[in-house]
PDB file of N, CA and C in Angstrom:
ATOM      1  N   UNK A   1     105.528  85.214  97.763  1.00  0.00           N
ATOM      2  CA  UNK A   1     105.354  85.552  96.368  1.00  0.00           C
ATOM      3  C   UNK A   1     104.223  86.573  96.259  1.00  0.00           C
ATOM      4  N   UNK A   2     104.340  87.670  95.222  1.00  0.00           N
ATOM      5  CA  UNK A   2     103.454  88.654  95.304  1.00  0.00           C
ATOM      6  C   UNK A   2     101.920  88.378  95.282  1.00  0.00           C
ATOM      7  N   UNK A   3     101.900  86.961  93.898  1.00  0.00           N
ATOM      8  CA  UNK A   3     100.742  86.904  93.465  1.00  0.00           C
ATOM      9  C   UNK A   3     100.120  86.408  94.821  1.00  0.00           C
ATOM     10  N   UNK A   4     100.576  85.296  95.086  1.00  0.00           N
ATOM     11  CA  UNK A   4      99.875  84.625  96.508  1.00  0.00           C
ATOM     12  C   UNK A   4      99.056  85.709  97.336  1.00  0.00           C
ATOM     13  N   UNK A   5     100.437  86.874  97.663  1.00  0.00           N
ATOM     14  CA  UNK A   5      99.388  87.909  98.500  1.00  0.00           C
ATOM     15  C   UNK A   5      98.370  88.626  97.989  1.00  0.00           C
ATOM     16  N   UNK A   6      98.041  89.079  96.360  1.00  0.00           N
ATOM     17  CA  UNK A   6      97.411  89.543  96.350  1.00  0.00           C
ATOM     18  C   UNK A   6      96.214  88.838  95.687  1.00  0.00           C
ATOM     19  N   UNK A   7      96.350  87.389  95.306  1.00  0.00           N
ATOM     20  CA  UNK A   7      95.067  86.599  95.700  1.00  0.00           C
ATOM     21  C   UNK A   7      94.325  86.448  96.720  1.00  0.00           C
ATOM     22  N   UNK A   8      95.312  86.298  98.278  1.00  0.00           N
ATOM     23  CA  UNK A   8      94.261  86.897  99.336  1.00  0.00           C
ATOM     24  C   UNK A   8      92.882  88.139  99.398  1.00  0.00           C
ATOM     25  N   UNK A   9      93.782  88.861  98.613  1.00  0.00           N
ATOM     26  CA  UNK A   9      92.741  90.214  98.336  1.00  0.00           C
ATOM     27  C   UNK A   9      92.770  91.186  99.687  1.00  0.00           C
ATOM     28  N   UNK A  10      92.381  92.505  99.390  1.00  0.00           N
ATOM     29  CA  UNK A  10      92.599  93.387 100.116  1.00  0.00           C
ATOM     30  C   UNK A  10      92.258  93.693 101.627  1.00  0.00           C
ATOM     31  N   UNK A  11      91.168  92.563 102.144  1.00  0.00           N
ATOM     32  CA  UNK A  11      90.716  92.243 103.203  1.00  0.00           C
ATOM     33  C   UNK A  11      91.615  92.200 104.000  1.00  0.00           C
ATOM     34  N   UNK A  12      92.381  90.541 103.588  1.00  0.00           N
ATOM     35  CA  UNK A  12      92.990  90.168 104.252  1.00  0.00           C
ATOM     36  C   UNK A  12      93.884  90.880 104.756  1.00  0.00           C
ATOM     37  N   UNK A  13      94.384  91.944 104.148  1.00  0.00           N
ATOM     38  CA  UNK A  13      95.872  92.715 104.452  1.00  0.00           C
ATOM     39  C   UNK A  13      95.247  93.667 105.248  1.00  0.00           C
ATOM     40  N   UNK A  14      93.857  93.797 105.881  1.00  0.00           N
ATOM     41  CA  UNK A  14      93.377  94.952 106.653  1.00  0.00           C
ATOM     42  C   UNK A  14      92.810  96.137 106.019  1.00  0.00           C
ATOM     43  N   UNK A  15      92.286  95.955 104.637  1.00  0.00           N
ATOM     44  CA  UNK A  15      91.671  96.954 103.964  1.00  0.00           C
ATOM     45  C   UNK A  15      90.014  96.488 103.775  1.00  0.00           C
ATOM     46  N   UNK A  16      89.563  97.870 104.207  1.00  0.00           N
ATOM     47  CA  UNK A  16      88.114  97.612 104.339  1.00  0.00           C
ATOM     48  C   UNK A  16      87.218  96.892 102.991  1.00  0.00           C
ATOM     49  N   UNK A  17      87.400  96.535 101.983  1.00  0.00           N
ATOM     50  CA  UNK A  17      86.996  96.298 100.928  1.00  0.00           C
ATOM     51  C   UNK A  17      88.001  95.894  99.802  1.00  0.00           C
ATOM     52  N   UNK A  18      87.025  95.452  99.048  1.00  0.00           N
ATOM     53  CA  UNK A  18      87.810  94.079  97.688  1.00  0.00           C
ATOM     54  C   UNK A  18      88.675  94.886  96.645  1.00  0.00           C
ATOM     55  N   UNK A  19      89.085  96.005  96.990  1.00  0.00           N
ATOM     56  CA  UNK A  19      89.895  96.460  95.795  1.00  0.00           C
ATOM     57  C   UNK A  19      91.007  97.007  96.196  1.00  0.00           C
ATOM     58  N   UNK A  20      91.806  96.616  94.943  1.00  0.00           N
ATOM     59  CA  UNK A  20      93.457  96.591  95.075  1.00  0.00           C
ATOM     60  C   UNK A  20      93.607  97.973  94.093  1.00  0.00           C
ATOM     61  N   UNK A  21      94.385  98.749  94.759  1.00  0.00           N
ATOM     62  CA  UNK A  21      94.838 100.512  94.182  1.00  0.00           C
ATOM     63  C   UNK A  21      96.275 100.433  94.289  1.00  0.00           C
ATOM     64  N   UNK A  22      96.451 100.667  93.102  1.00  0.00           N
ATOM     65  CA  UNK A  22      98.133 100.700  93.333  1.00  0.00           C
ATOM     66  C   UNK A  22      98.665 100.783  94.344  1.00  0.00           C
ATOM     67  N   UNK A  23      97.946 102.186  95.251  1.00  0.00           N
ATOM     68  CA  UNK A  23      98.671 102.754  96.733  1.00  0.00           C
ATOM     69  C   UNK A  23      98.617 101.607  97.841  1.00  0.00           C
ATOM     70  N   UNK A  24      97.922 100.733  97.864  1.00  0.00           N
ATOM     71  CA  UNK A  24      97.447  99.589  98.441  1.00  0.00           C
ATOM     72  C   UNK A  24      98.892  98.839  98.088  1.00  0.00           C
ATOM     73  N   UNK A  25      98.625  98.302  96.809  1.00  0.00           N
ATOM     74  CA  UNK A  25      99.969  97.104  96.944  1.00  0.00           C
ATOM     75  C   UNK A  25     100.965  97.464  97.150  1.00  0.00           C
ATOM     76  N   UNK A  26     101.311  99.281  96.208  1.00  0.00           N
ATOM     77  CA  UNK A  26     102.978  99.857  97.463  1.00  0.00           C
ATOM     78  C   UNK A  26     102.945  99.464  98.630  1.00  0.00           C
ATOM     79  N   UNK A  27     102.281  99.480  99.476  1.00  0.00           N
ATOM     80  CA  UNK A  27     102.162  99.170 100.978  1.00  0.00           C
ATOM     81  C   UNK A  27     102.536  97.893 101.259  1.00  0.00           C
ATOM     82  N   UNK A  28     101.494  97.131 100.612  1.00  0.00           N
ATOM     83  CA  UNK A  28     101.682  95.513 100.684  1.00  0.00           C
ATOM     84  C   UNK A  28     103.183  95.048 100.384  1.00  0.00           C
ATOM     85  N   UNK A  29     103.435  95.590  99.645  1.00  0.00           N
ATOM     86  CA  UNK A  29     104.882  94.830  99.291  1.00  0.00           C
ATOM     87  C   UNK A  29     106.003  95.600 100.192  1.00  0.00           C
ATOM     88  N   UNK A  30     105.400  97.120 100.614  1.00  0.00           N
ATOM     89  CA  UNK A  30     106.766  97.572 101.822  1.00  0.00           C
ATOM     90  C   UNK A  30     106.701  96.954 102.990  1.00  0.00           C
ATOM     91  N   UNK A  31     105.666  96.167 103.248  1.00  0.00           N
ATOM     92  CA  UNK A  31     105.494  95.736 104.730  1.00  0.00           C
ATOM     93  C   UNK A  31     105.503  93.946 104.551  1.00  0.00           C
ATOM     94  N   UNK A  32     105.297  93.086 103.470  1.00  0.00           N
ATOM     95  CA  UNK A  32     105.847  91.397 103.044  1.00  0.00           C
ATOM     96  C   UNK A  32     107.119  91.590 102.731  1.00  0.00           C
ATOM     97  N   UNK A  33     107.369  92.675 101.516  1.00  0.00           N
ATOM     98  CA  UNK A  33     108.647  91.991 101.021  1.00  0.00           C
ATOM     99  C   UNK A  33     109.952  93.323 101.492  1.00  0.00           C
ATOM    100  N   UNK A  34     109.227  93.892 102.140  1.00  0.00           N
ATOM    101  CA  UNK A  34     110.423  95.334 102.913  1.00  0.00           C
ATOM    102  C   UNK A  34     110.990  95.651 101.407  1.00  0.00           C
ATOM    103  N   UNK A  35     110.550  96.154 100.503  1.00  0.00           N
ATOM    104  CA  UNK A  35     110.712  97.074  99.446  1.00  0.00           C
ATOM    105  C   UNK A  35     110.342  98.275  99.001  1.00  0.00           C
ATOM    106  N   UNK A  36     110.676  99.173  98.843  1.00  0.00           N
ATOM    107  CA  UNK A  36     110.391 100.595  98.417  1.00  0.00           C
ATOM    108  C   UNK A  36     110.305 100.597  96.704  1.00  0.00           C
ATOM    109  N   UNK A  37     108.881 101.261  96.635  1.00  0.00           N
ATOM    110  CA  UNK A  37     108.466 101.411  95.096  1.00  0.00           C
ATOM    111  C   UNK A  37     107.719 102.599  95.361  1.00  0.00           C
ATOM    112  N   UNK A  38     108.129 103.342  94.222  1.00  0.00           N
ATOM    113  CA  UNK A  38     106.859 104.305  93.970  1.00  0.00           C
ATOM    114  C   UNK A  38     105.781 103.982  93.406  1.00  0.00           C
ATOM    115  N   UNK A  39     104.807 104.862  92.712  1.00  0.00           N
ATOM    116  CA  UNK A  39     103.305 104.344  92.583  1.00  0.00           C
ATOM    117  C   UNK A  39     103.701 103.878  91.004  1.00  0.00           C
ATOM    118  N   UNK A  40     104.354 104.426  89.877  1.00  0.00           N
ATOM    119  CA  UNK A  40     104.354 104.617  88.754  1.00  0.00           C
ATOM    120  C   UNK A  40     105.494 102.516  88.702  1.00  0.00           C
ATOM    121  N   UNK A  41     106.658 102.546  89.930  1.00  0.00           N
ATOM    122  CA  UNK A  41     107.242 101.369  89.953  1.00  0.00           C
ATOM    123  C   UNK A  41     106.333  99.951  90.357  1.00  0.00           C
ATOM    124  N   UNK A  42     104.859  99.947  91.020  1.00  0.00           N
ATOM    125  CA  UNK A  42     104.463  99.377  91.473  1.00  0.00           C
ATOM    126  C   UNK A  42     103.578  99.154  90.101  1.00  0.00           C
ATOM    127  N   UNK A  43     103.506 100.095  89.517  1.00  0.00           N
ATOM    128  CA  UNK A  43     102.242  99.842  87.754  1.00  0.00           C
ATOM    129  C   UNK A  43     103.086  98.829  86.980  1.00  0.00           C
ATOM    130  N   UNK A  44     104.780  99.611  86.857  1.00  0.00           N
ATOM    131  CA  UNK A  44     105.389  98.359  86.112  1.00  0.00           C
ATOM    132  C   UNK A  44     105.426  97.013  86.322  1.00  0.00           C
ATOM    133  N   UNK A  45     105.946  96.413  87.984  1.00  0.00           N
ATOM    134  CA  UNK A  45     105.784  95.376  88.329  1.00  0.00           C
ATOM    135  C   UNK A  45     104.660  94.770  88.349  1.00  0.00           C
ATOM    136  N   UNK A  46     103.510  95.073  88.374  1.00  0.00           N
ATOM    137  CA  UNK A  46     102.420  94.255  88.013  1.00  0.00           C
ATOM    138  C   UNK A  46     102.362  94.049  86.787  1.00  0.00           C
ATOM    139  N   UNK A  47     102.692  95.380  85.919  1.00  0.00           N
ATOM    140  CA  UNK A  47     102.498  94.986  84.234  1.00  0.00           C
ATOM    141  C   UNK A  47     103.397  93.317  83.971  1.00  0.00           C
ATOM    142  N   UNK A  48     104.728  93.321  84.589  1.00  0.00           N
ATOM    143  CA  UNK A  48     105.437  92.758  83.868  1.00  0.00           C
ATOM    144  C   UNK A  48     104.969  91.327  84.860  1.00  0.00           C
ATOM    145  N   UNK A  49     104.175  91.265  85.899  1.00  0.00           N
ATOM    146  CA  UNK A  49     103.685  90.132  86.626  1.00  0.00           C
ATOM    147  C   UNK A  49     102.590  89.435  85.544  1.00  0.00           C
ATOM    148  N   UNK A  50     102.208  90.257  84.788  1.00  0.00           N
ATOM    149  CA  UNK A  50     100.664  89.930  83.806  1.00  0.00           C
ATOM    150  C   UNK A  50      99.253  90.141  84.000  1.00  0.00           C
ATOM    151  N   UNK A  51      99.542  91.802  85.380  1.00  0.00           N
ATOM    152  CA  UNK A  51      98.602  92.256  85.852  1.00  0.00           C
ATOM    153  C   UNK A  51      98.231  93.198  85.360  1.00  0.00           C
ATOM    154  N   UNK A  52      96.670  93.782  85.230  1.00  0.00           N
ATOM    155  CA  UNK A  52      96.345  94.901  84.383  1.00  0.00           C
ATOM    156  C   UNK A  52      95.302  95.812  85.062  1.00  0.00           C
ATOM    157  N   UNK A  53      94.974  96.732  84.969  1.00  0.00           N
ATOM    158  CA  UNK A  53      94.430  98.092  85.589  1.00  0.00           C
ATOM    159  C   UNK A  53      93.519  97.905  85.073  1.00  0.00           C
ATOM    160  N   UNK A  54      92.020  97.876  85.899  1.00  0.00           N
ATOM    161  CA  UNK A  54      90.820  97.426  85.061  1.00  0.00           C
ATOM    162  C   UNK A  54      90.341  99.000  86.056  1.00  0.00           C
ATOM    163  N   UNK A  55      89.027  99.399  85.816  1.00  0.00           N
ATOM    164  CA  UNK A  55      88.103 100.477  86.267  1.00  0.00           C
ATOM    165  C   UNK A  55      87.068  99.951  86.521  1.00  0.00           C
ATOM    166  N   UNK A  56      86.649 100.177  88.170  1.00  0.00           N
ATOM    167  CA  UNK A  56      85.313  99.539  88.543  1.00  0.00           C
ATOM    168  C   UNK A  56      84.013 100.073  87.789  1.00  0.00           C
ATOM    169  N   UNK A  57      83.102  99.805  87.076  1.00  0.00           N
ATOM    170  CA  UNK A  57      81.650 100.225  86.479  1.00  0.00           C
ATOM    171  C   UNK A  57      81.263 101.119  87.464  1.00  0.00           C
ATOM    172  N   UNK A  58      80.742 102.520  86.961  1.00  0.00           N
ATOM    173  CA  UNK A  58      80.358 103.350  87.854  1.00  0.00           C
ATOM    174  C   UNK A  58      79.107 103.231  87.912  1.00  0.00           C
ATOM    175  N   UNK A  59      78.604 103.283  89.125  1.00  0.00           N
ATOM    176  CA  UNK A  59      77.099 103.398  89.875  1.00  0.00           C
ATOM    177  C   UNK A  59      76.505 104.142  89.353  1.00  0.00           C
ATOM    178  N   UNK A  60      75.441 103.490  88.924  1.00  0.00           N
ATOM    179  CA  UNK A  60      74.201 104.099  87.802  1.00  0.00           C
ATOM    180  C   UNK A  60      73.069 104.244  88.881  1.00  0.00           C
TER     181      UNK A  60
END
């Protein structure tokens, strides 16, 4: 299940650090669930998962 993997968080899947980028979960899901999405198909499926695009606070 998607969410499961991406509660692991980005570590786990071999990414140097805690944040999930769209281009990240395309990946994740071509290599768990062998699916092809583009970047704009991977925004919808999270939208419609009840996931949302937040922006990290920039370094002051």
């Amino acid at each position: 299940m998607l969410e499961r993997e991406l509660a692991k968080g980005p570590v786990a899947h071999g990414w140097p650090d805690q944040t999930w980028t769209l281009s990240r979960v395309k990946t994740l899901v071509g290599r768990r669930f062998h699916k092809s999405y583009i970047v704009q198909g991977v925004a919808a499926l999270l939208k419609r998962h009840g996931w949302s695009c937040q922006v990290p606070p920039s370094g002051r």
